[in-house]
PDB file of N, CA and C in Angstrom:
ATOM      1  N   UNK A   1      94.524  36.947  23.602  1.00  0.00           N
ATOM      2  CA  UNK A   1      94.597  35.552  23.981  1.00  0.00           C
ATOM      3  C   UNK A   1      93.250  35.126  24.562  1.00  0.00           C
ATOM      4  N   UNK A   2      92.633  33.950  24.131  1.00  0.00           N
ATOM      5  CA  UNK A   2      91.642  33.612  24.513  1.00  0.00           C
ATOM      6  C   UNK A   2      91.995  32.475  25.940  1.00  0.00           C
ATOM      7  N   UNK A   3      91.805  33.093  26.891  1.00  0.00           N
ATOM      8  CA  UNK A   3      92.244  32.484  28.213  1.00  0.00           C
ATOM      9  C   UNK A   3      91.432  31.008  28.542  1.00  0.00           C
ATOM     10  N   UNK A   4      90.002  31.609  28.437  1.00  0.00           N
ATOM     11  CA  UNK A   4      88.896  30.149  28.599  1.00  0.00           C
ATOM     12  C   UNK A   4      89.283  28.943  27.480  1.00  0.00           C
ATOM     13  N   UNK A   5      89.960  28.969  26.719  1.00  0.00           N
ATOM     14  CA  UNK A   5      90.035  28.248  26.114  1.00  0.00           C
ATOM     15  C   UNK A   5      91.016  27.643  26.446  1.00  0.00           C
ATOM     16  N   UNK A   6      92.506  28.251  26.358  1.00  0.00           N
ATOM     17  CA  UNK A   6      93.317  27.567  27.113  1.00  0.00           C
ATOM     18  C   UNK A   6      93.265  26.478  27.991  1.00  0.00           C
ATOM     19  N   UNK A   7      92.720  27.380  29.060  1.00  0.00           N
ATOM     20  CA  UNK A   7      92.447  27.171  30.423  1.00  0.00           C
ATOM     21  C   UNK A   7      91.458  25.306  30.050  1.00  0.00           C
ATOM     22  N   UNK A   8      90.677  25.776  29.390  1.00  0.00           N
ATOM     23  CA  UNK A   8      90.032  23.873  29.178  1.00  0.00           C
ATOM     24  C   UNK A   8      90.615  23.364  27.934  1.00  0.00           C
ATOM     25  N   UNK A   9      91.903  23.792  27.027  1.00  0.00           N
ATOM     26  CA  UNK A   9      91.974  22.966  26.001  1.00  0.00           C
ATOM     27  C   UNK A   9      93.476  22.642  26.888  1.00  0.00           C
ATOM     28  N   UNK A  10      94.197  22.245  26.933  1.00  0.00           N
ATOM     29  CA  UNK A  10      95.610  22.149  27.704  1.00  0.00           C
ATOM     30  C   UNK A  10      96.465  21.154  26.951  1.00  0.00           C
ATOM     31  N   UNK A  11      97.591  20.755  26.380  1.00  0.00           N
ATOM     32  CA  UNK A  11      97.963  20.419  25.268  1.00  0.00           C
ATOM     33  C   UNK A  11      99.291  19.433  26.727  1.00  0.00           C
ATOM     34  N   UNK A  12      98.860  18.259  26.443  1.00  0.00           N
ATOM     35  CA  UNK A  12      99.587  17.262  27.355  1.00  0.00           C
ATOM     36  C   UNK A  12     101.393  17.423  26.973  1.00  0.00           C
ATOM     37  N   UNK A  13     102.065  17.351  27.869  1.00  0.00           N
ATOM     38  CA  UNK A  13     103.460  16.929  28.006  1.00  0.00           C
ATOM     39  C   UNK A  13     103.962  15.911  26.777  1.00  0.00           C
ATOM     40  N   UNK A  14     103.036  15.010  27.094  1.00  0.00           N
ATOM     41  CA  UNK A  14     103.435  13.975  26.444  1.00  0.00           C
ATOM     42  C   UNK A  14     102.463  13.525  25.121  1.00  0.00           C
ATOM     43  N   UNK A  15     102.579  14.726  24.371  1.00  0.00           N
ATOM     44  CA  UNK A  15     100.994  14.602  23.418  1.00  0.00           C
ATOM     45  C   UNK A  15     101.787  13.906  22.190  1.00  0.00           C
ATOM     46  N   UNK A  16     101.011  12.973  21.712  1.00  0.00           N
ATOM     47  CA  UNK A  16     101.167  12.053  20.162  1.00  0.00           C
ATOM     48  C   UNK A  16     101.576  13.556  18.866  1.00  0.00           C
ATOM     49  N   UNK A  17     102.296  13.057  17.789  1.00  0.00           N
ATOM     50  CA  UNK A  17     102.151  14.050  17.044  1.00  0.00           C
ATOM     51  C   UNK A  17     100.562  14.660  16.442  1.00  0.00           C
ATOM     52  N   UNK A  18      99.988  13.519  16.567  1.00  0.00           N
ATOM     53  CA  UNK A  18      98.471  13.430  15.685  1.00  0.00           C
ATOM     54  C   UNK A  18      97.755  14.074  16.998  1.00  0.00           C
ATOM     55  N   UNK A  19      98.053  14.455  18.303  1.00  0.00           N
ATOM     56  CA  UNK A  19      97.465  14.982  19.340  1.00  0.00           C
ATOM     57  C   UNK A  19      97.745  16.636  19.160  1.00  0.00           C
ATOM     58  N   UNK A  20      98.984  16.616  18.869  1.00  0.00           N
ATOM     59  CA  UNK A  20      99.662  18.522  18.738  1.00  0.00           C
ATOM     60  C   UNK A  20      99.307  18.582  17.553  1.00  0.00           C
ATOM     61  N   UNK A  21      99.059  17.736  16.714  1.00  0.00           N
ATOM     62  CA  UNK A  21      98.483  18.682  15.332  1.00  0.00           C
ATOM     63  C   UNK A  21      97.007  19.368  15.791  1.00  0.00           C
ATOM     64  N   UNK A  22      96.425  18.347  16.064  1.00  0.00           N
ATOM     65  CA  UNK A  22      94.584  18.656  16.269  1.00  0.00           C
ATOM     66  C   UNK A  22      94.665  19.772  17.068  1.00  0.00           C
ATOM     67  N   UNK A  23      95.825  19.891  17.995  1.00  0.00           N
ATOM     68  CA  UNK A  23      95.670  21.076  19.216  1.00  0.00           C
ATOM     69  C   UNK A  23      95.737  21.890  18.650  1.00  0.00           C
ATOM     70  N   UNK A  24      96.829  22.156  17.411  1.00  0.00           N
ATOM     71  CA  UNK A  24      97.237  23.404  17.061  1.00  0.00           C
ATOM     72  C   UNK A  24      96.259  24.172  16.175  1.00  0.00           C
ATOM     73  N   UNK A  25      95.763  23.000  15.175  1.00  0.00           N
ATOM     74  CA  UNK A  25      94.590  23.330  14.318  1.00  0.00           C
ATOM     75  C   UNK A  25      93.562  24.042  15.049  1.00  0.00           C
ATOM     76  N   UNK A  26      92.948  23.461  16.402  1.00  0.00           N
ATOM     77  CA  UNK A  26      92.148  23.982  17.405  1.00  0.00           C
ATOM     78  C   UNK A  26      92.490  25.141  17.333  1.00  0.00           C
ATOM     79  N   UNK A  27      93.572  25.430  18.220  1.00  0.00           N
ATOM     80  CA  UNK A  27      93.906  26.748  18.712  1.00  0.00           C
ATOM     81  C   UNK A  27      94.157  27.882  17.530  1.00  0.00           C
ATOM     82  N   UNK A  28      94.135  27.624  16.155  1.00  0.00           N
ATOM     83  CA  UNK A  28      94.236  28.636  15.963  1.00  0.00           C
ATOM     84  C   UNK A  28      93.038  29.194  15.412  1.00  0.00           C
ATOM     85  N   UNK A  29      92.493  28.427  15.170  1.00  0.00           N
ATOM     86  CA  UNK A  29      90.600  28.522  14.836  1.00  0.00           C
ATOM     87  C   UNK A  29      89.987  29.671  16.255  1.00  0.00           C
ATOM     88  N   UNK A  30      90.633  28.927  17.376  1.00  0.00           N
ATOM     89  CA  UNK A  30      89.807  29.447  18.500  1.00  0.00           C
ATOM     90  C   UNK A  30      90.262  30.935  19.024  1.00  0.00           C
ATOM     91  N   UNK A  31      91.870  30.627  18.715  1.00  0.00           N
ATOM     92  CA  UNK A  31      92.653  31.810  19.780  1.00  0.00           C
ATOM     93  C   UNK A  31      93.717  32.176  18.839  1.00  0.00           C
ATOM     94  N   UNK A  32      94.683  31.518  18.744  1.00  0.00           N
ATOM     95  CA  UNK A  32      95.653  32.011  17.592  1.00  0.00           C
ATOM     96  C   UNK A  32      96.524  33.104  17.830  1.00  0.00           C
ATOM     97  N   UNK A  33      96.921  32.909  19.244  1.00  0.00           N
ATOM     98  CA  UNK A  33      97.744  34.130  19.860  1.00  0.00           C
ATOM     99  C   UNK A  33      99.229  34.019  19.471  1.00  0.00           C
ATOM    100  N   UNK A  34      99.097  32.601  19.019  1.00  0.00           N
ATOM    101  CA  UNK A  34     100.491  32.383  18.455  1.00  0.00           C
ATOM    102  C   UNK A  34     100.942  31.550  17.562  1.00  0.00           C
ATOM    103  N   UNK A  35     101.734  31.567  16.713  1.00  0.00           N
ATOM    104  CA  UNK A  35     101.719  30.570  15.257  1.00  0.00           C
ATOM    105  C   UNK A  35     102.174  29.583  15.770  1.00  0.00           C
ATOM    106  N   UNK A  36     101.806  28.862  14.663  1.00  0.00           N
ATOM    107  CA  UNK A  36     102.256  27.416  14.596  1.00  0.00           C
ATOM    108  C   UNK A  36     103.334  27.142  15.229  1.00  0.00           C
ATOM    109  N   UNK A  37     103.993  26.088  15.754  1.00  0.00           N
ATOM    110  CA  UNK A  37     105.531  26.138  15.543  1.00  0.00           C
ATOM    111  C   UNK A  37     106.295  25.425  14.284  1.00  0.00           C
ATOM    112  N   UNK A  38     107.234  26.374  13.943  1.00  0.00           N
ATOM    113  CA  UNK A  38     107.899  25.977  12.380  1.00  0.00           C
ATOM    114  C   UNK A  38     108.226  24.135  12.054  1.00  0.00           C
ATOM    115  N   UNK A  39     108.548  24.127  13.319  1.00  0.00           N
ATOM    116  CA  UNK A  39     108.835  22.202  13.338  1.00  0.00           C
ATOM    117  C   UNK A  39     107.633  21.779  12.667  1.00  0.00           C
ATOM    118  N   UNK A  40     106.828  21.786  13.644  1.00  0.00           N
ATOM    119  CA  UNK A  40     105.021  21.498  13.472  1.00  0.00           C
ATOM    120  C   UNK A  40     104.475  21.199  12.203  1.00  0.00           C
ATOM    121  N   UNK A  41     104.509  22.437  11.597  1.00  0.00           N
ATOM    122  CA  UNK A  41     104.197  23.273  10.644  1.00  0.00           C
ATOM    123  C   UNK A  41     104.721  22.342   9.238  1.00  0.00           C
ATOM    124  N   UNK A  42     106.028  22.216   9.203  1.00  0.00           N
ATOM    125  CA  UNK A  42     106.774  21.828   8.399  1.00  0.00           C
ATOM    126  C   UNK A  42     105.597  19.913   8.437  1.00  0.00           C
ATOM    127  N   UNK A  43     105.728  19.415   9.495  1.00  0.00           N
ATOM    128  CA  UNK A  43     105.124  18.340   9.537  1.00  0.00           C
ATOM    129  C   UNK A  43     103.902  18.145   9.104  1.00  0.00           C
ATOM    130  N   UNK A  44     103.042  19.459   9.131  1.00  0.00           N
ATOM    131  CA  UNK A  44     101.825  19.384   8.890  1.00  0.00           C
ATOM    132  C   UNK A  44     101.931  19.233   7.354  1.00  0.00           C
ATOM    133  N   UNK A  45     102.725  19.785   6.355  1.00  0.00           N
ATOM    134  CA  UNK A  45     102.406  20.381   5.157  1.00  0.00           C
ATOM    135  C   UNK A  45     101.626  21.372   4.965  1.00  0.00           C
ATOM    136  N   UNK A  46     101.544  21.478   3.440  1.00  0.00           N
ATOM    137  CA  UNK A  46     100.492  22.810   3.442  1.00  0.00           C
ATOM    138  C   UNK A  46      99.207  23.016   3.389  1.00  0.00           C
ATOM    139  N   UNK A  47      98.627  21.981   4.471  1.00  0.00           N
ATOM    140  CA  UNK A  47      97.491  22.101   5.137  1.00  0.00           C
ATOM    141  C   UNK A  47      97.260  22.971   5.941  1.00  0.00           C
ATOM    142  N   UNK A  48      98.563  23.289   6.845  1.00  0.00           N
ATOM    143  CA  UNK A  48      98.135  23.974   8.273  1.00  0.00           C
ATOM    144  C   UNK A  48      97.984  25.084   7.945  1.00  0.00           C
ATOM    145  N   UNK A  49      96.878  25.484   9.341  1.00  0.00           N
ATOM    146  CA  UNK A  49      95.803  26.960   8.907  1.00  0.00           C
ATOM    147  C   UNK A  49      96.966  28.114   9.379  1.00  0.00           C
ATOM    148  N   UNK A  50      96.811  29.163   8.584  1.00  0.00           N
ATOM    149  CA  UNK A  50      97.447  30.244   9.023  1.00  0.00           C
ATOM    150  C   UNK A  50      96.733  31.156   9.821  1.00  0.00           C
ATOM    151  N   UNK A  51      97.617  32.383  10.846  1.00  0.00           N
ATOM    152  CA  UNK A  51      96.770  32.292  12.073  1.00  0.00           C
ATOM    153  C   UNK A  51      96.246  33.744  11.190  1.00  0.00           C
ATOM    154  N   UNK A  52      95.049  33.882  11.637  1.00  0.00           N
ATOM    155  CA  UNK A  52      94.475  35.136  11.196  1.00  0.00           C
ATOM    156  C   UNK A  52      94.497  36.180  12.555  1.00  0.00           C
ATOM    157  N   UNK A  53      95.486  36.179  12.771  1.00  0.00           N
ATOM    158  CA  UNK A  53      95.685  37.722  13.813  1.00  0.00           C
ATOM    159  C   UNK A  53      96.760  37.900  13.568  1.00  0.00           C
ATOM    160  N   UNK A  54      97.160  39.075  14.425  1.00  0.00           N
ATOM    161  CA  UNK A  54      98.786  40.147  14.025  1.00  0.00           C
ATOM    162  C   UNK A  54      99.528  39.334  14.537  1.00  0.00           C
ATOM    163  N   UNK A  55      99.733  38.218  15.270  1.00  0.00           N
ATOM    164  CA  UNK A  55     100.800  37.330  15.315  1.00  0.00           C
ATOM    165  C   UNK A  55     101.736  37.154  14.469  1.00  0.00           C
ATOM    166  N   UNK A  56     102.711  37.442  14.409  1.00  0.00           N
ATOM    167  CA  UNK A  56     104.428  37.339  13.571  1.00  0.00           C
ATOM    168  C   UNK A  56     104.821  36.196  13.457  1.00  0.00           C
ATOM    169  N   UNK A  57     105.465  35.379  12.619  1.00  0.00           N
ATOM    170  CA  UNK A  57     105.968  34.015  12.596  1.00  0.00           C
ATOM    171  C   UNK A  57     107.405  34.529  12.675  1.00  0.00           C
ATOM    172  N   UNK A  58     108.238  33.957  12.877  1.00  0.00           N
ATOM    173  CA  UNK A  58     109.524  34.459  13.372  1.00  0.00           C
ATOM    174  C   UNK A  58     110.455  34.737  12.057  1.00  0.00           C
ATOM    175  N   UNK A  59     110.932  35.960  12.463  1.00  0.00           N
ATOM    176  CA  UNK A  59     111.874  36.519  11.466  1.00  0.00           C
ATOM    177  C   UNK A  59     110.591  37.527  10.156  1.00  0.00           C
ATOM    178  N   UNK A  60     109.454  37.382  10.333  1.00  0.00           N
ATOM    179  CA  UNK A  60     108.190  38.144   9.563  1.00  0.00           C
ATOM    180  C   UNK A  60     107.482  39.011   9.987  1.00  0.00           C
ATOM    181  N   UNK A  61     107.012  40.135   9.347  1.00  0.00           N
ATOM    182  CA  UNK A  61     106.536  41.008  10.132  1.00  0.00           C
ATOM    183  C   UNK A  61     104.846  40.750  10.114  1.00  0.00           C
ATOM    184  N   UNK A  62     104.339  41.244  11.413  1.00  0.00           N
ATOM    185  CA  UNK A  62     102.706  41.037  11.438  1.00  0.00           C
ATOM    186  C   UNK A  62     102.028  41.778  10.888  1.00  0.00           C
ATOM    187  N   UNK A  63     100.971  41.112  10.368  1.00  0.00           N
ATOM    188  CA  UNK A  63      99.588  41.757   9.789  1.00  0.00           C
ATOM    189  C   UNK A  63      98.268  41.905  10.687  1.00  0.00           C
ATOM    190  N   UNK A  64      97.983  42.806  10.716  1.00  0.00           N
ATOM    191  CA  UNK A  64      96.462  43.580  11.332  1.00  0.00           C
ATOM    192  C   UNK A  64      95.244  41.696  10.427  1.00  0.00           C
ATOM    193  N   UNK A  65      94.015  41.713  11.132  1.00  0.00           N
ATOM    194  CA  UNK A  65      93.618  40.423  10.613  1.00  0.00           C
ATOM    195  C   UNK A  65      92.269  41.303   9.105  1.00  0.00           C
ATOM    196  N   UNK A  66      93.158  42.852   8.635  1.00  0.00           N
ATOM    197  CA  UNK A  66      92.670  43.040   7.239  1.00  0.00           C
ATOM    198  C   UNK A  66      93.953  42.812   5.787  1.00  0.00           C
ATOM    199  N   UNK A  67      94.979  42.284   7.196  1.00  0.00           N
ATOM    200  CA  UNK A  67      96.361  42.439   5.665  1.00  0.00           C
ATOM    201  C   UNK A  67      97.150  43.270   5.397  1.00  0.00           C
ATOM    202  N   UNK A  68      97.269  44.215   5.877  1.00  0.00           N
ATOM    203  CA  UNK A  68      97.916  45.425   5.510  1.00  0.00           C
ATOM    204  C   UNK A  68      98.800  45.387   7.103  1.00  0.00           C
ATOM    205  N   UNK A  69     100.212  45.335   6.800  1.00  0.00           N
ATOM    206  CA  UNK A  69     101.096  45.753   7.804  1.00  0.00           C
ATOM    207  C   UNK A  69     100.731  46.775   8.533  1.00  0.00           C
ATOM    208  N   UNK A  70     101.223  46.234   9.991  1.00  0.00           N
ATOM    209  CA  UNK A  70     101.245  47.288  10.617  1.00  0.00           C
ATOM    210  C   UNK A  70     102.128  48.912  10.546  1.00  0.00           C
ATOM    211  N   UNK A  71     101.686  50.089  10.648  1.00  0.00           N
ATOM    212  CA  UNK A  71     102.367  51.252  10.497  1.00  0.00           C
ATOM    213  C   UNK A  71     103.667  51.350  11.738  1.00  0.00           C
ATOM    214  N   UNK A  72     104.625  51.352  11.383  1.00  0.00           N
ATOM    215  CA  UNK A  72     105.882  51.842  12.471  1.00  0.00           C
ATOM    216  C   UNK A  72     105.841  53.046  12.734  1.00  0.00           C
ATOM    217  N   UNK A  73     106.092  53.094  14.168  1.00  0.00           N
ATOM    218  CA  UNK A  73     106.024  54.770  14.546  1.00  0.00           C
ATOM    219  C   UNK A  73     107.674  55.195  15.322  1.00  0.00           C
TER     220      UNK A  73
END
C-alpha cells in the first residue's frame, strides 16, 4: 500500500461519480492495493484499468504483477 499517497489523495464522502472514477483511475496507477469496486467498475465500462498487483477481485484468484498465479502451500 502506498501510504503517502493515500494520506494526500483522500477520496471525499460525498464525491461526484466523475470524482470516484478519476480517484480510482488514480489509485490504481499509483497504489492499487485494491480493485476497483465491481459497482464502479461496471459504471466505468471497459475502460477501467486493471490493477497490476496480486490484488484479488472478489470470488478470483490473485496474480503475482508477472501473471502466473500464485503457488498454494
Amino acid at each position: 500500500m502506498n501510504r503517502a499517497w493515500h494520506e494526500r489523495h483522500v477520496l471525499p464522502r460525498t464525491a461526484t461519480l466523475d470524482e470516484r472514477i478519476r480517484w480510482h483511475r488514480a489509485h490504481q496507477e499509483a497504489c492499487g492495493c485494491r480493485p476497483i469496486p465491481a459497482s464502479l467498475e461496471a459504471r466505468m465500462g471497459a475502460a477501467a484499468p486493471r490493477p497490476k498487483t496480486g490484488v484479488a477481485a472478489k470470488g478470483k484468484a490473485a496474480t503475482p504483477a508477472g501473471g502466473r498465479p500464485k503457488r498454494r502451500t
